[in-house]
C-alpha atoms as a PDB file:
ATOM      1  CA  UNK A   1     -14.785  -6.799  -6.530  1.00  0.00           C
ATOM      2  CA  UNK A   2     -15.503 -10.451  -5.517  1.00  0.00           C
ATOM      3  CA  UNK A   3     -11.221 -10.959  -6.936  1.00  0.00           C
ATOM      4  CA  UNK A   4     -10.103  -8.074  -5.205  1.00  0.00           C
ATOM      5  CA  UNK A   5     -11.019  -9.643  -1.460  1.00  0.00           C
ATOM      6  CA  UNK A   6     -10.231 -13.451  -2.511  1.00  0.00           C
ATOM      7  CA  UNK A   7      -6.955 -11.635  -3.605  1.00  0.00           C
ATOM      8  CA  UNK A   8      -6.567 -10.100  -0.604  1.00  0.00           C
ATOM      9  CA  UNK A   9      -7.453 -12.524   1.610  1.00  0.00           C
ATOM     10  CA  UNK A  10      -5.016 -15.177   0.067  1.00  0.00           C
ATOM     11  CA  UNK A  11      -2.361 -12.375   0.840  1.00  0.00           C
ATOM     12  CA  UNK A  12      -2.987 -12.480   4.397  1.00  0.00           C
ATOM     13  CA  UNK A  13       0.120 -13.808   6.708  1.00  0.00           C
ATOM     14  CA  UNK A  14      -0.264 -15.562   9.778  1.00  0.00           C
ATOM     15  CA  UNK A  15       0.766 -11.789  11.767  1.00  0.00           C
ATOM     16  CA  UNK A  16      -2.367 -10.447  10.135  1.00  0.00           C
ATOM     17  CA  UNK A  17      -4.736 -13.305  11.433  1.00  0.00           C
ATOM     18  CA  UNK A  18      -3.104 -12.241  14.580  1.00  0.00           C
ATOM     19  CA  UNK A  19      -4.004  -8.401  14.156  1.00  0.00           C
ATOM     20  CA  UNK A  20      -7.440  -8.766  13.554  1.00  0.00           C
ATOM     21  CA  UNK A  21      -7.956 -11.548  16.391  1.00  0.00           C
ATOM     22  CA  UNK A  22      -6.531  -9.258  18.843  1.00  0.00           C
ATOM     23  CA  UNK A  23      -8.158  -6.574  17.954  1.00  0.00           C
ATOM     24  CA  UNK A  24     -11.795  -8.530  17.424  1.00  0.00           C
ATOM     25  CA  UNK A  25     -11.183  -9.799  21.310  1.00  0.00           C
ATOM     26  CA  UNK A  26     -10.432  -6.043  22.380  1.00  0.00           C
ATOM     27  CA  UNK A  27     -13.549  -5.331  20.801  1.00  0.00           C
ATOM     28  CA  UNK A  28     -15.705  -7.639  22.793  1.00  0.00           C
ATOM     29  CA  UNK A  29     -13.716  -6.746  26.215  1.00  0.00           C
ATOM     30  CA  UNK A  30     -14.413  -3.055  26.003  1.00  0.00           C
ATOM     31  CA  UNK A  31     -18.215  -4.094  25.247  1.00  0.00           C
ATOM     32  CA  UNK A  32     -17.977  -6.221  28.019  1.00  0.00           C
ATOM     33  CA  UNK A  33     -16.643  -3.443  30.712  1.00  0.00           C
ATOM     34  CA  UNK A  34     -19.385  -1.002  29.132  1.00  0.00           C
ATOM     35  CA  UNK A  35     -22.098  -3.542  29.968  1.00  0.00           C
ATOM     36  CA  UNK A  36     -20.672  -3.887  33.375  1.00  0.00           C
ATOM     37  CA  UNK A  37     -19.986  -0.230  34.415  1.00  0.00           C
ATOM     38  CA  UNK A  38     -23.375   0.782  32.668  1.00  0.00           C
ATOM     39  CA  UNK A  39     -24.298   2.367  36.014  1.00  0.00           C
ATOM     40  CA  UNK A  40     -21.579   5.138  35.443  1.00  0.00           C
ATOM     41  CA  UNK A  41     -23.134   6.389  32.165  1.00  0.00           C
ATOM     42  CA  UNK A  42     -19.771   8.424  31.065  1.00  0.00           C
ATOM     43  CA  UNK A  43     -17.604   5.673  31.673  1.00  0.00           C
ATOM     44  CA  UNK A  44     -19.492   3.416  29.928  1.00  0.00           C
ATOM     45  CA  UNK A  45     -19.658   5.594  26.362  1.00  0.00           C
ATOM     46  CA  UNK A  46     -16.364   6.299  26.654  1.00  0.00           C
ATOM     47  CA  UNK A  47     -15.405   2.130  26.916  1.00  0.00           C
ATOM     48  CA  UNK A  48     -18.390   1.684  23.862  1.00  0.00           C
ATOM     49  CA  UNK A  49     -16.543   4.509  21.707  1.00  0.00           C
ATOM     50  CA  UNK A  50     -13.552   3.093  21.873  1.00  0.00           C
ATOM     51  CA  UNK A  51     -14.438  -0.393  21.453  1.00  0.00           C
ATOM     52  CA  UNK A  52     -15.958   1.024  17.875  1.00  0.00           C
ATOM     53  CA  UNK A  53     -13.245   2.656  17.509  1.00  0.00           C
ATOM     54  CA  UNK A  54     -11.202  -0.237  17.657  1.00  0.00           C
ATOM     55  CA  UNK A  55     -12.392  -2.276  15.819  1.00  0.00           C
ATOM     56  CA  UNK A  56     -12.867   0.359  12.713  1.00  0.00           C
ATOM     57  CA  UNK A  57      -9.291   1.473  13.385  1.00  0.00           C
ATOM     58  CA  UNK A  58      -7.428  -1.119  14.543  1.00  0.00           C
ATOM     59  CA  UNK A  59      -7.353  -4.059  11.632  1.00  0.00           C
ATOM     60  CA  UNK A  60      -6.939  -1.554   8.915  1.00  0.00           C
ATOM     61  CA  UNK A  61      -4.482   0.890  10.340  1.00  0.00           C
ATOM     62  CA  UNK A  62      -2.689  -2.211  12.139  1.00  0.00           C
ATOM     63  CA  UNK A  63      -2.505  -3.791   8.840  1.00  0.00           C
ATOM     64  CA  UNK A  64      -1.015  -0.898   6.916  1.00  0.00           C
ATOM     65  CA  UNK A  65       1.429  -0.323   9.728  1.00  0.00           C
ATOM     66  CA  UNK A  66       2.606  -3.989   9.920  1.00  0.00           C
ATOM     67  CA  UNK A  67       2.955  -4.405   6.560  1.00  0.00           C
ATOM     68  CA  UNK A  68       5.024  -1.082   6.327  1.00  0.00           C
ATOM     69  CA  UNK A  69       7.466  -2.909   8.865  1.00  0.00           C
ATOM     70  CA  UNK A  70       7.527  -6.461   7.837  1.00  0.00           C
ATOM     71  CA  UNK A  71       8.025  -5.611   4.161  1.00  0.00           C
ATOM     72  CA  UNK A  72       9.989  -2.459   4.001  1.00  0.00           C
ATOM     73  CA  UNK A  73      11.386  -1.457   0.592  1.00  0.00           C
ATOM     74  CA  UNK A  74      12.557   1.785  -1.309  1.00  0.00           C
ATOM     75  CA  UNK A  75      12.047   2.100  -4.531  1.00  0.00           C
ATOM     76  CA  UNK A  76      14.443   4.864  -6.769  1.00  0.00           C
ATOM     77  CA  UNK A  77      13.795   5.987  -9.953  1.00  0.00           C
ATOM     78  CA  UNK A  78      16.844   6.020 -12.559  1.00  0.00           C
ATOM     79  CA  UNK A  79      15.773   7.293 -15.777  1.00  0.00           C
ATOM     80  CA  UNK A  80      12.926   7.697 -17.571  1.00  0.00           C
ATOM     81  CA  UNK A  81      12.550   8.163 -21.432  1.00  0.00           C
ATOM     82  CA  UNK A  82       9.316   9.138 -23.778  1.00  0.00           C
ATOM     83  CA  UNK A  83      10.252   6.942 -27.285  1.00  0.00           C
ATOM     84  CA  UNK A  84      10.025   8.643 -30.777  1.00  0.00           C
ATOM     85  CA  UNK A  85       8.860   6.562 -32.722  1.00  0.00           C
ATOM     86  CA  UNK A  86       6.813   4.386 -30.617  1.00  0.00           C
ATOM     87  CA  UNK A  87       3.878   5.559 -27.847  1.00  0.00           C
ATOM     88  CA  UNK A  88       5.986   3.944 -24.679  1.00  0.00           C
ATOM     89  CA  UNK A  89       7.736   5.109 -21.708  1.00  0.00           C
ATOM     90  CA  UNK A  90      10.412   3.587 -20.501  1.00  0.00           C
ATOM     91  CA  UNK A  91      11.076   3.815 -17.249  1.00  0.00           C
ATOM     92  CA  UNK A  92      14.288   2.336 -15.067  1.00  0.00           C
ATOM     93  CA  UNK A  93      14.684   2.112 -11.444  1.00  0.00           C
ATOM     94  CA  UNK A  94      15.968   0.243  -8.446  1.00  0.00           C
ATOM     95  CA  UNK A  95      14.452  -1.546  -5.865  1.00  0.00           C
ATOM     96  CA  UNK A  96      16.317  -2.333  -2.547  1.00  0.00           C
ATOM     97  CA  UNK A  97      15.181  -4.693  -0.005  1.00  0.00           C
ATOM     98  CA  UNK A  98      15.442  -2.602   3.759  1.00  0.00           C
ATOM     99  CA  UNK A  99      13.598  -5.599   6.007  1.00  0.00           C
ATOM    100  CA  UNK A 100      14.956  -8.305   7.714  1.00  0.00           C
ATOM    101  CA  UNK A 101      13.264 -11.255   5.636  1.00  0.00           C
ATOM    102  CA  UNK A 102      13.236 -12.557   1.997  1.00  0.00           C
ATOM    103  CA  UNK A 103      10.495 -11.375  -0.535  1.00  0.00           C
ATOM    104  CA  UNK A 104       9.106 -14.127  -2.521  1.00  0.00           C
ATOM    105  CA  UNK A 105       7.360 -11.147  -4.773  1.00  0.00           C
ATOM    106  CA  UNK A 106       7.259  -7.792  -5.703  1.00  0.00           C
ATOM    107  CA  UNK A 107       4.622  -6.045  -7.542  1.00  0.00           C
ATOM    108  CA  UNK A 108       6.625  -2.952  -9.277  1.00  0.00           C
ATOM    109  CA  UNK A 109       3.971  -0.554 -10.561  1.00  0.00           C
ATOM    110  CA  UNK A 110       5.029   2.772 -12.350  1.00  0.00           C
ATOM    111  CA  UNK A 111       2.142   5.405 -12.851  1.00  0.00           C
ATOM    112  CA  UNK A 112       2.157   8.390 -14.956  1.00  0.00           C
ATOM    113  CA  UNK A 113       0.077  11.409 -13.642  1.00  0.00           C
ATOM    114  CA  UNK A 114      -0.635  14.909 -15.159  1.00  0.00           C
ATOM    115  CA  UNK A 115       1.363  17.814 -13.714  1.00  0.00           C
ATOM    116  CA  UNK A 116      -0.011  21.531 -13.306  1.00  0.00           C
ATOM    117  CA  UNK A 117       1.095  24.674 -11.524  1.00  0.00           C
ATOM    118  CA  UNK A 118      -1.639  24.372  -9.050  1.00  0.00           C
ATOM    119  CA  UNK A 119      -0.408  21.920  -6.085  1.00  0.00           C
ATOM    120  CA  UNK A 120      -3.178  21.303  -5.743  1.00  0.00           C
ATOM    121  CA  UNK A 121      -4.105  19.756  -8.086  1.00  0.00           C
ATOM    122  CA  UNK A 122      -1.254  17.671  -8.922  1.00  0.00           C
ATOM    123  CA  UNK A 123      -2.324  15.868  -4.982  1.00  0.00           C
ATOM    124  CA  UNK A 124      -5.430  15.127  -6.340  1.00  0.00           C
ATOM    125  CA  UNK A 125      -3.772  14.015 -10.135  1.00  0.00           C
ATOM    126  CA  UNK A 126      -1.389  11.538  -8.560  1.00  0.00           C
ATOM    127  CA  UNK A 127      -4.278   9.443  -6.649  1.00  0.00           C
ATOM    128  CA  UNK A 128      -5.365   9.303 -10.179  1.00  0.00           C
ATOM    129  CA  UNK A 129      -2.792   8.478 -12.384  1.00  0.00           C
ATOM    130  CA  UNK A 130      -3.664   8.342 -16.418  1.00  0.00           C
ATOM    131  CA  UNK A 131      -1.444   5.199 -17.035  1.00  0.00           C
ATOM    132  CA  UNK A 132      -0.112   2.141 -14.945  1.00  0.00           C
ATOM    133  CA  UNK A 133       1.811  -0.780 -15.758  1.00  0.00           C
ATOM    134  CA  UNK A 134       3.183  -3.245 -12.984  1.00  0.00           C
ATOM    135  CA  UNK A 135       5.897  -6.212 -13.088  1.00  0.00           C
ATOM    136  CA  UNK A 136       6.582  -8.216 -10.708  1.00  0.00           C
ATOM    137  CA  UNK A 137       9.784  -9.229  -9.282  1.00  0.00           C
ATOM    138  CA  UNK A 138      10.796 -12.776  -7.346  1.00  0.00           C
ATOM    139  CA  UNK A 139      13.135 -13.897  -4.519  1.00  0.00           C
ATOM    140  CA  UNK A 140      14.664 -10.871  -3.368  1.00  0.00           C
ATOM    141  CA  UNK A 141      17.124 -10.753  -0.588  1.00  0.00           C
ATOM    142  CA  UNK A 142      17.554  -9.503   2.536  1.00  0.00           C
ATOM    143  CA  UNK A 143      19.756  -5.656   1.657  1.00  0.00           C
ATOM    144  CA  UNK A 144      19.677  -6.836  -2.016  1.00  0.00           C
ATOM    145  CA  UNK A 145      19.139  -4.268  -4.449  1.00  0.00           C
ATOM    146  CA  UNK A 146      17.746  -5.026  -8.149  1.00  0.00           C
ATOM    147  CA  UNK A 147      17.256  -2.751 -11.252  1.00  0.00           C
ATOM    148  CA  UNK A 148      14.491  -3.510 -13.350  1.00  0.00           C
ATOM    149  CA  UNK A 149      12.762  -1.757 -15.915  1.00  0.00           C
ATOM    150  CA  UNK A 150       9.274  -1.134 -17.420  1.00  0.00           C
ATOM    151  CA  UNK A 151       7.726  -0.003 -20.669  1.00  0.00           C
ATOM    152  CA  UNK A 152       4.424   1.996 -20.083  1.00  0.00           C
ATOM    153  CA  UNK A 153       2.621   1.595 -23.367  1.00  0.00           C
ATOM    154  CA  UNK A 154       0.757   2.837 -24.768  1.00  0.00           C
ATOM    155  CA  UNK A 155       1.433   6.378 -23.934  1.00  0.00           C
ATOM    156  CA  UNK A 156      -0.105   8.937 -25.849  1.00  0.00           C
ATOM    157  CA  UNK A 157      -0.013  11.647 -23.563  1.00  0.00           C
ATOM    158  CA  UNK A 158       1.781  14.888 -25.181  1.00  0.00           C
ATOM    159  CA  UNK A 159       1.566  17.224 -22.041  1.00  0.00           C
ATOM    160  CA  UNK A 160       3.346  17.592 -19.166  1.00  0.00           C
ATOM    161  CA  UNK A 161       4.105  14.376 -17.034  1.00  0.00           C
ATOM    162  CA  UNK A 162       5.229  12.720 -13.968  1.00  0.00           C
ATOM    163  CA  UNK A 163       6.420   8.853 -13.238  1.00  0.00           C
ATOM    164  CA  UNK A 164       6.284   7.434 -10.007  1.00  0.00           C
ATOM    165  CA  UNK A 165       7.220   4.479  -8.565  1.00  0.00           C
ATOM    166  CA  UNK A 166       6.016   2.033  -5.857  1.00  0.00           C
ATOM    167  CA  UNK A 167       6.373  -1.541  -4.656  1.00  0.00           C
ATOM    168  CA  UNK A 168       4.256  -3.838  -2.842  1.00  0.00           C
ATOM    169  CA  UNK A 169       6.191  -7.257  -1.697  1.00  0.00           C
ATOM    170  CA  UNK A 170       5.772 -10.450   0.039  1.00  0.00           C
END
């Protein structure tokens, strides 16, 4: 847990420092104008409730959001083949660069999830995938597409399967 936040937190961009001042000093304002207007008791929840509010909701959907727009990317899926002879997916695809600045990194992860008939189920299956493997990728362009591929091993599952794709860059 303890290398999951240093992780994150050596991730963070100057924008994101930015984020969670601004919404940290909108936090204390709305406190502020509830203390003051604490003679008009509605008026005064309402400011409180949203002051929680933002500061629950505003870094972490603020965060996802920014980073949605800053480092826009698509990732396709090619081909994907179970081996004979050997327990190992391999799985081909294409990531394209749709933002306006350079990655230094992606982190290309492919998981494999079990499939059903209940749609259900296969929601809940593909937060949980079975197997994951991840490369990374460096110095992408701006509009530059590049293929890669990945070998999921070991794969031993003999049922039915799905492979999907996603990329996190920076």
């Amino acid at each position: 847990m303890k290398a999951k936040v240093t992780a994150f937190i050596d991730g963070l961009i100057p924008f994101d420092y930015l984020l969670f001042g601004s919404s940290f000093l909108l936090f204390i304002f709305l406190i502020i104008l509830g203390i003051i207007l604490r003679r008009k008791l509605f008026l005064a929840i309402v400011f409180i409730l949203l002051a929680f509010s933002i500061l629950l909701l505003g870094p972490t959907l603020g965060y996802v959001k920014l980073h949605e727009y800053l480092f826009k990317n698509s990732v396709t899926l090619t081909s994907q083949k179970k081996l004979t002879f050997s327990e190992a997916v391999i799985v081909k695809g294409t990531l394209t660069n749709e933002s306006k600045k350079r990655f230094k990194e992606c982190i290309i992860t492919a998981s494999a999830y079990a499939v059903t008939s209940n749609k259900y189920k296969n929601y809940l299956k593909k937060l949980k995938p079975f197997q994951k493997m991840s490369i990374i990728e460096e110095n992408i362009g701006v509009s530059e597409s590049r293929d890669f591929k990945i070998i999921v091993e070991p794969f031993r599952y003999s049922k039915d399967y799905n492979i999907s794709l996603g990329a996190d860059c920076r």
